[in-house]
Protein backbone atom coordinates (compact mmCIF):
# COMPACT_ATOMS: atom_id res chain seq x y z
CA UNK A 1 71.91 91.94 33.82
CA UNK A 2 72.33 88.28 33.49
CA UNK A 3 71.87 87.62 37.32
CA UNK A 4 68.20 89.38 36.55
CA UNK A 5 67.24 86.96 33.90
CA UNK A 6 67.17 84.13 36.75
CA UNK A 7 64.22 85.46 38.27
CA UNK A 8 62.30 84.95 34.33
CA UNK A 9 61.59 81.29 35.19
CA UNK A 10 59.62 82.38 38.52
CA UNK A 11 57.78 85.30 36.67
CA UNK A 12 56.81 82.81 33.99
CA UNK A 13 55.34 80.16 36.17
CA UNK A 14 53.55 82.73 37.94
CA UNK A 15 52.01 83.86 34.39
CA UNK A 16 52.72 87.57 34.41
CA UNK A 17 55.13 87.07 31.54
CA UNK A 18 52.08 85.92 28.92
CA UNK A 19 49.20 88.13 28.35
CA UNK A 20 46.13 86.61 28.28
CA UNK A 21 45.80 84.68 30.95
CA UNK A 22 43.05 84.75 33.16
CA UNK A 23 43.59 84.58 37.23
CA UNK A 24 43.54 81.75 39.01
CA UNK A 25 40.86 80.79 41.74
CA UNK A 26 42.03 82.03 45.72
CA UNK A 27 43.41 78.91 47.37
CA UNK A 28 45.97 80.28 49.54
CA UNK A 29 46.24 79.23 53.09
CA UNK A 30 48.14 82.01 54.52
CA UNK A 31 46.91 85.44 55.43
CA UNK A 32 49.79 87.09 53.96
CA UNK A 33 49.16 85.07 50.58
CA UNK A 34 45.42 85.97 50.52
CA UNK A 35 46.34 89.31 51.06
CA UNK A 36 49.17 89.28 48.32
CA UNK A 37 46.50 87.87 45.92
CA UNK A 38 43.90 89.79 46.73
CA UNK A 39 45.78 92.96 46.77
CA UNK A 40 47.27 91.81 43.00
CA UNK A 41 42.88 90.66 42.30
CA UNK A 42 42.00 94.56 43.00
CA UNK A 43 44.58 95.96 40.56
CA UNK A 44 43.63 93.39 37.82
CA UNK A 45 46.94 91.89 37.32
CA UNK A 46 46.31 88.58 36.62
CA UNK A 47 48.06 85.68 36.59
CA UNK A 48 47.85 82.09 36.11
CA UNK A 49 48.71 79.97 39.36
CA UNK A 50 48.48 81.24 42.83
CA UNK A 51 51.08 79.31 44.05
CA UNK A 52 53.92 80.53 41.37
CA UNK A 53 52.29 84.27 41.92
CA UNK A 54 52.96 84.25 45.91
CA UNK A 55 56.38 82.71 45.06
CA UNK A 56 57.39 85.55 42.55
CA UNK A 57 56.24 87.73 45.35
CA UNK A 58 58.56 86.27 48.02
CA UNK A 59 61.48 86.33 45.55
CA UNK A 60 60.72 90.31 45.14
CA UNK A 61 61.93 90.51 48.23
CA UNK A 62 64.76 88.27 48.12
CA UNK A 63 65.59 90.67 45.34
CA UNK A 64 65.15 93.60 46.88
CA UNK A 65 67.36 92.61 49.61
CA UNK A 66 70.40 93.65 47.29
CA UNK A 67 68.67 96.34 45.17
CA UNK A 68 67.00 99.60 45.28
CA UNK A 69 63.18 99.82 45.08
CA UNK A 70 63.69 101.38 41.65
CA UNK A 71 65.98 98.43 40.26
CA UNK A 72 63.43 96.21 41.81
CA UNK A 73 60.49 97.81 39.96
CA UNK A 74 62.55 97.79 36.94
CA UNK A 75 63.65 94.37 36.83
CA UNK A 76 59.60 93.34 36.86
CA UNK A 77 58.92 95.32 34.59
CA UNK A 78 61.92 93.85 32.19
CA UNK A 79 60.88 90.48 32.64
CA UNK A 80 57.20 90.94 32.68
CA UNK A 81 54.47 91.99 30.34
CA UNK A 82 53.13 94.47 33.67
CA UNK A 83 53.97 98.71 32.42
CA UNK A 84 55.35 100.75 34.99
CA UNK A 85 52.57 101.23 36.97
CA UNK A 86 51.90 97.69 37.28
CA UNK A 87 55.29 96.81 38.07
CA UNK A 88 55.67 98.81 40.82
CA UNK A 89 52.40 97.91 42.20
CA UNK A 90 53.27 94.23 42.18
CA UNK A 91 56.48 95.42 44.30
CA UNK A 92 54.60 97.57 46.27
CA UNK A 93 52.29 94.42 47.18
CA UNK A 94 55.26 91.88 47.76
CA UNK A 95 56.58 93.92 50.41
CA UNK A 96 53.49 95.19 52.39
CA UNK A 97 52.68 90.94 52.36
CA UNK A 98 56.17 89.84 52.64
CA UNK A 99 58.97 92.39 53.51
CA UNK A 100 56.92 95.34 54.91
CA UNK A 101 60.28 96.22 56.31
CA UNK A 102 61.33 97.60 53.03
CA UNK A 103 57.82 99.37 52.89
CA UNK A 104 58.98 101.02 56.05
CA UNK A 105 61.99 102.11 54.90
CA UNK A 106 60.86 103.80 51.85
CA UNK A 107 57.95 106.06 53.18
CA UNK A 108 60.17 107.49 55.62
């Protein structure tokens, strides 16, 4: 439980911890990023830097390199203000941009 409250500090900075906050312009350099972003844009999940968004998205999958999709999910949603549905679509998003490997693995 306490290893999951080191990830806080990246959710923070990416502003999905604070309601309120209204998104940040697209600057993102990367196809993957703009993806990410634009993917996170759609749902309405906003958030207040890109850059700290697209790096809370790489560390989803950092995460969920030693835990199940479900613990994943659960951990956002823990240290987040995003509900269930939210959470899981912010996972969902991480790995089709950054780990689509785990995306693989999960529809199959």
């Amino acid at each position: 439980m306490l290893r999951e409250w080191l990830w806080a500090p990246i959710l923070i900075g990416a502003g999905i911890l604070f309601p309120g906050l209204a998104a940040a312009p697209v600057h993102a350099d990367a196809g993957p990023d703009i993806a990410f972003l634009q993917v996170l844009d759609d749902q309405g999940i906003t958030y207040s830097n890109a850059t700290n968004i697209i790096d809370a998205g790489h560390a989803v999958c950092e995460y969920r390199s030693g835990h199940t999709l479900n613990e994943t999910i659960a951990m956002i949603r823990r240290n987040s203000i995003l509900d269930q549905h939210n959470a899981a679509y912010f996972v969902g998003a991480a790995e089709a941009a950054y780990c689509p490997t785990f995306l693989a693995t999960e529809l199959t």
